[in-house]
PDB file of N, CA and C in Angstrom:
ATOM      1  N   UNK A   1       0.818  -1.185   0.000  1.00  0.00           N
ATOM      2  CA  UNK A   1       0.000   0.000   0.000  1.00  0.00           C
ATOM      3  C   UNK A   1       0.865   1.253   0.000  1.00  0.00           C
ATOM      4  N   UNK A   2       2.053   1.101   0.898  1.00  0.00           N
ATOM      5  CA  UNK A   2       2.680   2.141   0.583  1.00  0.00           C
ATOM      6  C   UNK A   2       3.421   2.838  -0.752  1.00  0.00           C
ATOM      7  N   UNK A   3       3.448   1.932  -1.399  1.00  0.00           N
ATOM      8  CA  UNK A   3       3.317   2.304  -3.280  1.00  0.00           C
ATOM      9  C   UNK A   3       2.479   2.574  -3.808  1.00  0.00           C
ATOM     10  N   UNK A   4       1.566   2.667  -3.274  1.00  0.00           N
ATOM     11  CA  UNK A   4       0.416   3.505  -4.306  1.00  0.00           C
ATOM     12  C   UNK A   4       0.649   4.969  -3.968  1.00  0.00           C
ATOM     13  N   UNK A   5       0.518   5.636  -4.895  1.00  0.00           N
ATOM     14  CA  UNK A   5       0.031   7.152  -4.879  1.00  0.00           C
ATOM     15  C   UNK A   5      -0.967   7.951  -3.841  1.00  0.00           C
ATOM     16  N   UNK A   6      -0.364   8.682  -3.151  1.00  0.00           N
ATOM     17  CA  UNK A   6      -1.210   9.117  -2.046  1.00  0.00           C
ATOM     18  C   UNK A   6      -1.542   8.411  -0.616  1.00  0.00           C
ATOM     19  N   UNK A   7      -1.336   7.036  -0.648  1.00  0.00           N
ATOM     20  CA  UNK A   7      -1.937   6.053   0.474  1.00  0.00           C
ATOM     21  C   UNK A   7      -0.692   6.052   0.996  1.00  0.00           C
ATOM     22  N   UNK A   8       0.284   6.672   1.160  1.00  0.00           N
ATOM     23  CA  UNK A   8       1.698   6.115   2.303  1.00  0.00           C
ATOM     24  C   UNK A   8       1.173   6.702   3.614  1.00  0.00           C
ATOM     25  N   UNK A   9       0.326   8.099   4.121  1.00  0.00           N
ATOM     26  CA  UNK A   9       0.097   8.216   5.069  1.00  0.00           C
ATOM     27  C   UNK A   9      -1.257   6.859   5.636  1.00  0.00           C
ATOM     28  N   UNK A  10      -1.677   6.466   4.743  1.00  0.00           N
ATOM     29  CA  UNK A  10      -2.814   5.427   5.258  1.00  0.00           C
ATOM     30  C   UNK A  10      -2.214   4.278   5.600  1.00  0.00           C
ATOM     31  N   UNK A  11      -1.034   3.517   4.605  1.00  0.00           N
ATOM     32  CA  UNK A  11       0.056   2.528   5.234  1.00  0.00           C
ATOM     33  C   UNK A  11       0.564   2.734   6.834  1.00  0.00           C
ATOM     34  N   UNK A  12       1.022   4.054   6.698  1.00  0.00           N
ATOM     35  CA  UNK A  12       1.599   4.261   7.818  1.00  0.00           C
ATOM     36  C   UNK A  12       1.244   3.986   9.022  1.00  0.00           C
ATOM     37  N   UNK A  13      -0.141   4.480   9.101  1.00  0.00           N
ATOM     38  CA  UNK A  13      -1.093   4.700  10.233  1.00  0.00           C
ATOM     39  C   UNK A  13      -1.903   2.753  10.707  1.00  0.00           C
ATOM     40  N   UNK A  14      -2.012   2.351   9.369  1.00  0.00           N
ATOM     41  CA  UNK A  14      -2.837   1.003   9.415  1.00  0.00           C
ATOM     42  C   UNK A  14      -1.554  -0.091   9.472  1.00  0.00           C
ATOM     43  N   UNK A  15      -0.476   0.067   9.111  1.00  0.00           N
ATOM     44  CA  UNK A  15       0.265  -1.255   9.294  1.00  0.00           C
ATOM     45  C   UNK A  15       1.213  -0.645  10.399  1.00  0.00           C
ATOM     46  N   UNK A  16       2.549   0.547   9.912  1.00  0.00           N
ATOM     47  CA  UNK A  16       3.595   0.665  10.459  1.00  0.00           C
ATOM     48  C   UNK A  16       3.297   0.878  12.646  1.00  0.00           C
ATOM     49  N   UNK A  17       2.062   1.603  12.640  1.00  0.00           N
ATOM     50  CA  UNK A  17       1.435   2.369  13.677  1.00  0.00           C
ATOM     51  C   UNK A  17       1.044   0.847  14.847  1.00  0.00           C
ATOM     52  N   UNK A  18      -0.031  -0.134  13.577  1.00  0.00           N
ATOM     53  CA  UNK A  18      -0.335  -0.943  14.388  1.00  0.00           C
ATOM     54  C   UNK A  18       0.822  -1.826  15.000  1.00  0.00           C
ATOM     55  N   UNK A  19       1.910  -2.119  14.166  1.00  0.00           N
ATOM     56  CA  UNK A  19       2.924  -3.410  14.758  1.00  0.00           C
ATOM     57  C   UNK A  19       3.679  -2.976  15.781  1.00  0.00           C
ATOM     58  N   UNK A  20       3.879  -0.932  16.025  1.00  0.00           N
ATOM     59  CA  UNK A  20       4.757  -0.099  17.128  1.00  0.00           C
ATOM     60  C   UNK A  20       3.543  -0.208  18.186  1.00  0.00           C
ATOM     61  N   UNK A  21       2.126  -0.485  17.930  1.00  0.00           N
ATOM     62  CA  UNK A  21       0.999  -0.790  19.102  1.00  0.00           C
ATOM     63  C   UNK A  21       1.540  -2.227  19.483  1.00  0.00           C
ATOM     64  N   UNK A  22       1.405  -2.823  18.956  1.00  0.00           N
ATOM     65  CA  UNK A  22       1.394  -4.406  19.078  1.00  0.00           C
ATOM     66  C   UNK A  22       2.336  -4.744  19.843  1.00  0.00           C
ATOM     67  N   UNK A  23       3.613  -4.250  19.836  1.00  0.00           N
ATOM     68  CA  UNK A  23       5.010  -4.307  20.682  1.00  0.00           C
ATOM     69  C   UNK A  23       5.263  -3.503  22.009  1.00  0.00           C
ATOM     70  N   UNK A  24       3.812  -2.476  21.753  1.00  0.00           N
ATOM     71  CA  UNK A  24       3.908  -1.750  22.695  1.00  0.00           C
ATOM     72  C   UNK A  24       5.205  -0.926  23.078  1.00  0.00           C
ATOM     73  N   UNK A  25       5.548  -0.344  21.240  1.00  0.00           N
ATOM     74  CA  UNK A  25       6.417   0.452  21.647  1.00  0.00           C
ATOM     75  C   UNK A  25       6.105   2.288  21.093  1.00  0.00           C
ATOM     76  N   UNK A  26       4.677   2.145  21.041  1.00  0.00           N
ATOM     77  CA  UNK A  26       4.434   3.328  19.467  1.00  0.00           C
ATOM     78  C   UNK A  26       4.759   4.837  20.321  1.00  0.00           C
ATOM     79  N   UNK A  27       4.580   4.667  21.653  1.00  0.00           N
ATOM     80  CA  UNK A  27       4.738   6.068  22.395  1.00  0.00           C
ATOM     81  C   UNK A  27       6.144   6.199  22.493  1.00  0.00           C
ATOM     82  N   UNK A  28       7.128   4.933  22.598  1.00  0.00           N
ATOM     83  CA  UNK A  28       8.602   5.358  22.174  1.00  0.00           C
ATOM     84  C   UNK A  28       9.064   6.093  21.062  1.00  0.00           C
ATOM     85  N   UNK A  29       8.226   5.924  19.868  1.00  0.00           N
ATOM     86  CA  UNK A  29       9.203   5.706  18.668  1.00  0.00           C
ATOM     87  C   UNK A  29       8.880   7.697  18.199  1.00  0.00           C
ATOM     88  N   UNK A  30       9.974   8.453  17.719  1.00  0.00           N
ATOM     89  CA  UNK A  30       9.597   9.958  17.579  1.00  0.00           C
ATOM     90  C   UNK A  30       9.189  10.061  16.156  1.00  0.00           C
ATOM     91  N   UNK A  31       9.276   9.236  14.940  1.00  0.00           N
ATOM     92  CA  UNK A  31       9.292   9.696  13.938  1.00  0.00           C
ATOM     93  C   UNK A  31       8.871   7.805  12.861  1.00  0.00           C
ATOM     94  N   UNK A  32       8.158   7.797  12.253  1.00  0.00           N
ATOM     95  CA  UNK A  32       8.263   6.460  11.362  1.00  0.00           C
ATOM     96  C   UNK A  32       7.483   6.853  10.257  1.00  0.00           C
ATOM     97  N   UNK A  33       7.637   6.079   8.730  1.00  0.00           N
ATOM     98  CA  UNK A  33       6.864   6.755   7.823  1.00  0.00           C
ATOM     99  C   UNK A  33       6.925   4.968   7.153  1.00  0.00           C
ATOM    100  N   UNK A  34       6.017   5.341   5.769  1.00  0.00           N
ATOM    101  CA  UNK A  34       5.817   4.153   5.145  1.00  0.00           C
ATOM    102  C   UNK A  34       6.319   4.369   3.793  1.00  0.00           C
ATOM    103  N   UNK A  35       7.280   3.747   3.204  1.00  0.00           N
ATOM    104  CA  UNK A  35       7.740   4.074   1.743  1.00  0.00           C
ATOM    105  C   UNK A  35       7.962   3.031   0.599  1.00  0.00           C
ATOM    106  N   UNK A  36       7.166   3.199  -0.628  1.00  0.00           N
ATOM    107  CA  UNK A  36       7.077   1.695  -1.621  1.00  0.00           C
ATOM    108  C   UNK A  36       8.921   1.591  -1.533  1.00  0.00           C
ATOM    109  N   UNK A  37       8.793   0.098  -2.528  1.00  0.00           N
ATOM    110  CA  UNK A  37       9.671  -0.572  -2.416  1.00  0.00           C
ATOM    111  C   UNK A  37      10.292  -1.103  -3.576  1.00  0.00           C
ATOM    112  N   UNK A  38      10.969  -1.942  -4.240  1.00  0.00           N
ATOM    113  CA  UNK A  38      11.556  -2.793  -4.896  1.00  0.00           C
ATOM    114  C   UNK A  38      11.170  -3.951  -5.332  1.00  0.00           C
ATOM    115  N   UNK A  39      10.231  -3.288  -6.249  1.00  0.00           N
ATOM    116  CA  UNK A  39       9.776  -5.330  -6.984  1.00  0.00           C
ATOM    117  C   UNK A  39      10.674  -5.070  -8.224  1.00  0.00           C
ATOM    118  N   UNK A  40      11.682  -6.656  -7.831  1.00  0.00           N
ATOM    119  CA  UNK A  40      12.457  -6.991  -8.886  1.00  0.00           C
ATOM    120  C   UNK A  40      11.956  -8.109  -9.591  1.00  0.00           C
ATOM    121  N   UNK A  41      11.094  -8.366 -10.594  1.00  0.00           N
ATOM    122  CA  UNK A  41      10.790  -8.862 -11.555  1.00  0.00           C
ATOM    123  C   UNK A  41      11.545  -9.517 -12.456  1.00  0.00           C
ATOM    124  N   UNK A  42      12.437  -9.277 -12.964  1.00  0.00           N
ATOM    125  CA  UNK A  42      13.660  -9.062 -13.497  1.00  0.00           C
ATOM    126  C   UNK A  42      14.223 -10.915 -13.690  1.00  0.00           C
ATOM    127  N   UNK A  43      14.458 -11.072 -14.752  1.00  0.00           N
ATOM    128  CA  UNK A  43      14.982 -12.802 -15.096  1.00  0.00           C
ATOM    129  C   UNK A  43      16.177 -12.878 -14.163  1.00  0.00           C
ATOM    130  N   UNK A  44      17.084 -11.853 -13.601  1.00  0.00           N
ATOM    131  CA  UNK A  44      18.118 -12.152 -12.805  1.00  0.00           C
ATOM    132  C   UNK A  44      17.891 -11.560 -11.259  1.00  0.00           C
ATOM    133  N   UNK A  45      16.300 -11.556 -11.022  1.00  0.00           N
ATOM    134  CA  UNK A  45      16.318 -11.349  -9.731  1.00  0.00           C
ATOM    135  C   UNK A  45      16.419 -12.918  -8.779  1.00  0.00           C
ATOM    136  N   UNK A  46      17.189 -12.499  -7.643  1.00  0.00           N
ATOM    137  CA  UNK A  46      17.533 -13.656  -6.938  1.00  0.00           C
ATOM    138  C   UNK A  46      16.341 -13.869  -6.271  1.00  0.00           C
ATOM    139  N   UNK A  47      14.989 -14.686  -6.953  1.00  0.00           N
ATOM    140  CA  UNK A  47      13.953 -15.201  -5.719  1.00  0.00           C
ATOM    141  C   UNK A  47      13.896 -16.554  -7.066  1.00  0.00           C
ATOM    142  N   UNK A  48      13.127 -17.314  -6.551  1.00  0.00           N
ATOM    143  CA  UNK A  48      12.939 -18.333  -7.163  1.00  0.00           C
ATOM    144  C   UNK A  48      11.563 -18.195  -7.583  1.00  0.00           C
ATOM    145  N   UNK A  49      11.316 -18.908  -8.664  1.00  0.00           N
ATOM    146  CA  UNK A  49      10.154 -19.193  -9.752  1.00  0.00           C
ATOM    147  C   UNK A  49       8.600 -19.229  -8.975  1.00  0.00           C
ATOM    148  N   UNK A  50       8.531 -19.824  -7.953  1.00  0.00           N
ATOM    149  CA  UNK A  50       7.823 -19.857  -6.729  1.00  0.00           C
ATOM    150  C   UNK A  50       7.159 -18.339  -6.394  1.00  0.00           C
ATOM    151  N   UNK A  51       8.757 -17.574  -5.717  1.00  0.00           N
ATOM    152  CA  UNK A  51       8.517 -16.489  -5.176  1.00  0.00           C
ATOM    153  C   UNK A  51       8.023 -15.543  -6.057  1.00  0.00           C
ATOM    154  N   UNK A  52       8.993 -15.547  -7.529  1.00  0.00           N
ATOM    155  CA  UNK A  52       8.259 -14.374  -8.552  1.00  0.00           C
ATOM    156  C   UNK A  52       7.025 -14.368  -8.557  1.00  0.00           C
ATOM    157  N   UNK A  53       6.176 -15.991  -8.634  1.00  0.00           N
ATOM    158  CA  UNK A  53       5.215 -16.196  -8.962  1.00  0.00           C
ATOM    159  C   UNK A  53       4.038 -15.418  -7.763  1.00  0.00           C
ATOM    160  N   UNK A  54       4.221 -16.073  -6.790  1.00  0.00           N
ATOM    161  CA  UNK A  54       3.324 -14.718  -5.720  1.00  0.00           C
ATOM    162  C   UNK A  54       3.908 -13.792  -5.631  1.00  0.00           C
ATOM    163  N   UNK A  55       4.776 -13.074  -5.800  1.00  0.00           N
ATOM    164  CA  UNK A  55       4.963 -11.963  -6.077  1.00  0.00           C
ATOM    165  C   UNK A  55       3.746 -11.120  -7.250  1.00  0.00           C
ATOM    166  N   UNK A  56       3.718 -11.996  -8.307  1.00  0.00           N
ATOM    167  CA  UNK A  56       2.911 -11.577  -9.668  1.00  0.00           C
ATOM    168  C   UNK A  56       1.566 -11.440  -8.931  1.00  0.00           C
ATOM    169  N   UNK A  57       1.519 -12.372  -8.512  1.00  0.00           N
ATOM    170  CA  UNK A  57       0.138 -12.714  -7.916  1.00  0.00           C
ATOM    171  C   UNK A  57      -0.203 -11.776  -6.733  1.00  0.00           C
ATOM    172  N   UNK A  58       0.520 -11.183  -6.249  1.00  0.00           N
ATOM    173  CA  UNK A  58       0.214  -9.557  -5.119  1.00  0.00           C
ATOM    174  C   UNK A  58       0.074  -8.629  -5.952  1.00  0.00           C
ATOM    175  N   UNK A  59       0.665  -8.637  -7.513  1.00  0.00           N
ATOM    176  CA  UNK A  59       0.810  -7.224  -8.040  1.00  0.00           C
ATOM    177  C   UNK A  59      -0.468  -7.137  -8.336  1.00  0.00           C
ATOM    178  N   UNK A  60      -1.644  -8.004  -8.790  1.00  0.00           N
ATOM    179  CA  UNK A  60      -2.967  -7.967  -9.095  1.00  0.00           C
ATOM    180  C   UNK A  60      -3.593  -6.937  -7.764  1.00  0.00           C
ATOM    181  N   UNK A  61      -3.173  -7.814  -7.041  1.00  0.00           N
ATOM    182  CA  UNK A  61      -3.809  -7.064  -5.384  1.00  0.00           C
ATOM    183  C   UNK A  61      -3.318  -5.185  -5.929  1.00  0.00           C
ATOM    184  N   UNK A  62      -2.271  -5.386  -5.887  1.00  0.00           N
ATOM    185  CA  UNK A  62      -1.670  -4.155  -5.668  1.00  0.00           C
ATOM    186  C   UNK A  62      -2.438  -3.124  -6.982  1.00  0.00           C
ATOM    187  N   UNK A  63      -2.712  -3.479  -7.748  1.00  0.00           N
ATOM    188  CA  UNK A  63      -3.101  -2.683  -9.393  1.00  0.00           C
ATOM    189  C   UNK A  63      -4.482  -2.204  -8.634  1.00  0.00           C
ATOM    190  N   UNK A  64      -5.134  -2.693  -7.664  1.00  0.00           N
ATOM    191  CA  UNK A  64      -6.561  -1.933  -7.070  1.00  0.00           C
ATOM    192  C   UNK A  64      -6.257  -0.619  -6.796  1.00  0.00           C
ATOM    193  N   UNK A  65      -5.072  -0.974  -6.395  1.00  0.00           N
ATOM    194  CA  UNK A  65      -4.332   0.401  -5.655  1.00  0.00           C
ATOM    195  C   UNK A  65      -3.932   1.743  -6.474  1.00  0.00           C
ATOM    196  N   UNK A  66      -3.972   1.182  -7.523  1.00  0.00           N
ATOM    197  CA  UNK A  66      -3.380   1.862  -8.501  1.00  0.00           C
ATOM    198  C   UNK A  66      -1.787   1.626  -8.781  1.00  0.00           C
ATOM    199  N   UNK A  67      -1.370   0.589  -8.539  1.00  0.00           N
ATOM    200  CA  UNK A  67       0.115   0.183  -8.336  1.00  0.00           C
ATOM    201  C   UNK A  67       0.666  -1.049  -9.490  1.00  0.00           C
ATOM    202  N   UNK A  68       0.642  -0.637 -10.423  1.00  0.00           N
ATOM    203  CA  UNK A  68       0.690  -1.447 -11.593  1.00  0.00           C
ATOM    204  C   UNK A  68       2.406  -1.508 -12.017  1.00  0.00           C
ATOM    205  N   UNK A  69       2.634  -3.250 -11.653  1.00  0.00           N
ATOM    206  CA  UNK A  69       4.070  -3.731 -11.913  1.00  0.00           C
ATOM    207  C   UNK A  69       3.908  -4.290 -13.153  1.00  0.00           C
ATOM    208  N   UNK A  70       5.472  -4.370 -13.972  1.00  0.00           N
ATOM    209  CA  UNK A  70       5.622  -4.762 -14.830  1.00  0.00           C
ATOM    210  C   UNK A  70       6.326  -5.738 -15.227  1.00  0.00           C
ATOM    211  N   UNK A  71       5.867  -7.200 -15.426  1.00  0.00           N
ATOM    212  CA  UNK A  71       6.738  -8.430 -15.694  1.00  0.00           C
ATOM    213  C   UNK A  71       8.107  -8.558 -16.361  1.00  0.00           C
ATOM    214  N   UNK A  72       8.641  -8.811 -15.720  1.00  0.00           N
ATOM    215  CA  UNK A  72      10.506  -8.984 -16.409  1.00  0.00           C
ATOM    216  C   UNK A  72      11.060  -7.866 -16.217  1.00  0.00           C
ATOM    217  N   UNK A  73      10.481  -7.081 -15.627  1.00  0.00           N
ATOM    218  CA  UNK A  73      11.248  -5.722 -15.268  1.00  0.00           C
ATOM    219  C   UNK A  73      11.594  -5.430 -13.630  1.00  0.00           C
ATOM    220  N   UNK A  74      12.907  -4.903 -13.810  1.00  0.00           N
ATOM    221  CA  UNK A  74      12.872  -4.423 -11.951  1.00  0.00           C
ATOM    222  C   UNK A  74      11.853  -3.287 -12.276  1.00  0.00           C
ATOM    223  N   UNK A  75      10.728  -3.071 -11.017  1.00  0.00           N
ATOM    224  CA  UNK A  75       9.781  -1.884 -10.481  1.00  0.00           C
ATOM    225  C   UNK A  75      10.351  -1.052  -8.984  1.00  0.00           C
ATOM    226  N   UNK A  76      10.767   0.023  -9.593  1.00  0.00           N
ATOM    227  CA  UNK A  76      10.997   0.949  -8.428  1.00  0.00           C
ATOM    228  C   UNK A  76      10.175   1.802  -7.905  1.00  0.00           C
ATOM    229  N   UNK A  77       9.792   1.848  -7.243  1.00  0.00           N
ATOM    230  CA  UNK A  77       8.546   2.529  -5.887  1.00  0.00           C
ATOM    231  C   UNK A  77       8.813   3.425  -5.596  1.00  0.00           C
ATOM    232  N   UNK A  78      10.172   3.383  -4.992  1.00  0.00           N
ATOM    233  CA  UNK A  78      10.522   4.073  -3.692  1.00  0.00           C
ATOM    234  C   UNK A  78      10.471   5.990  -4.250  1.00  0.00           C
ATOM    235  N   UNK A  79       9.833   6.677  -3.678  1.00  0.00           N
ATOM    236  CA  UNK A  79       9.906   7.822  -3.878  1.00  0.00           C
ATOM    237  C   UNK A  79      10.847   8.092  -2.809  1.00  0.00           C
ATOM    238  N   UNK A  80      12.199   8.292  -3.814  1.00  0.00           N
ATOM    239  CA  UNK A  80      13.366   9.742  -3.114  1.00  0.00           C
ATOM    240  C   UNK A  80      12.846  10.438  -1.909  1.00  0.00           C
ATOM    241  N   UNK A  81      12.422  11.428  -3.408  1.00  0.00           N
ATOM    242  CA  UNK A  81      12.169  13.293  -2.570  1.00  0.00           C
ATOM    243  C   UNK A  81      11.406  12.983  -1.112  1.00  0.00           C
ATOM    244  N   UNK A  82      10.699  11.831  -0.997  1.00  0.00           N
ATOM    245  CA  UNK A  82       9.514  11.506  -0.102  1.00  0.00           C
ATOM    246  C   UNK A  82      10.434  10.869   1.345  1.00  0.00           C
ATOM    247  N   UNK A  83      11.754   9.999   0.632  1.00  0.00           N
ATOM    248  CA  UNK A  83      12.465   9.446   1.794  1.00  0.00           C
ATOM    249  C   UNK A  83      13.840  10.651   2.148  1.00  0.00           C
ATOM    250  N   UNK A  84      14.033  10.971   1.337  1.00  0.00           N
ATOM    251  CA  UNK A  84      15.077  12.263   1.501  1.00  0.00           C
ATOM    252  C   UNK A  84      14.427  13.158   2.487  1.00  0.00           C
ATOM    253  N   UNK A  85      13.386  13.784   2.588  1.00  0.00           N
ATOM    254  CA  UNK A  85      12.506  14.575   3.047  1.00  0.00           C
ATOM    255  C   UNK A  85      12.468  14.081   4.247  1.00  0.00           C
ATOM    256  N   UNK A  86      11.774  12.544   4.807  1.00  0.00           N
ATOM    257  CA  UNK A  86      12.000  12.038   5.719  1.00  0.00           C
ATOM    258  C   UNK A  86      13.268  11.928   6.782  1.00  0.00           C
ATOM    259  N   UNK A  87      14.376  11.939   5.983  1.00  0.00           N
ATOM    260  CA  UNK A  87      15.643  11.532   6.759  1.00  0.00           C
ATOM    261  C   UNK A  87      16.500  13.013   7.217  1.00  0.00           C
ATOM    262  N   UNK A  88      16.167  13.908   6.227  1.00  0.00           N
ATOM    263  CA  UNK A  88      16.881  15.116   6.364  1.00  0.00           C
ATOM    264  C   UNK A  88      16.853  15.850   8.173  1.00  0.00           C
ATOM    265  N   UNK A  89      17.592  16.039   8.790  1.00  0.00           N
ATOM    266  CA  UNK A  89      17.800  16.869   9.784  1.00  0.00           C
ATOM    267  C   UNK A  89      16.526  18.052   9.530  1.00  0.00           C
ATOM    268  N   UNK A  90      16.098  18.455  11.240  1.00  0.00           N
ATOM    269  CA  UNK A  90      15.320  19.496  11.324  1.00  0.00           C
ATOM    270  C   UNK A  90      15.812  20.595  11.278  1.00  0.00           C
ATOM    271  N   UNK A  91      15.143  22.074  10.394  1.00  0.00           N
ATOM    272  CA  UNK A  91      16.062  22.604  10.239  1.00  0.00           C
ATOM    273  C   UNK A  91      15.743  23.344  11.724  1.00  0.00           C
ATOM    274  N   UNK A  92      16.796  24.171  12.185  1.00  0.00           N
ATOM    275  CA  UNK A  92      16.999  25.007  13.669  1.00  0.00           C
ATOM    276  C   UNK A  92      16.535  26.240  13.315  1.00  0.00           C
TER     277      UNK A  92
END
């Protein structure tokens, strides 16, 4: 979910939020965000025939989302400006 367009604050809140509840650590933690990822598709990605295969089989899930991967290709997610932004020092 966090690869779709617009939904990283809804990831955030529904997965990253619940597992820092679950551990009972979410009032520790000062800062966490949710950011797409790395589907390597790709004939020389290291997962096996198996794994590509549900892999393919989430990207269906994922295309609801508006998150449409492309077979035999590495798919990059990850928005930069979005994790740069995240990591950068506050300014004083």
């Amino acid at each position: 979910m966090a690869s779709a367009p617009g939904k990283q604050e809804e990831a955030r809140q529904k997965y990253v939020g619940k597992i820092l509840d679950e551990v009972a650590i979410s009032g520790a933690v000062d800062a966490y965000g949710a950011f797409g990822g790395l589907y390597d598709l790709s004939a020389s990605a290291r997962m096996s025939f198996f794994d590509k295969r549900m892999l393919s089989m989430a990207a269906k899930q994922m295309a609801k989302d508006g998150v449409s991967l492309k077979e035999g290709t590495r798919n990059d997610l990850r928005d930069w400006d979005r994790i740069q932004a995240f990591t950068a020092p506050p300014l004083s």
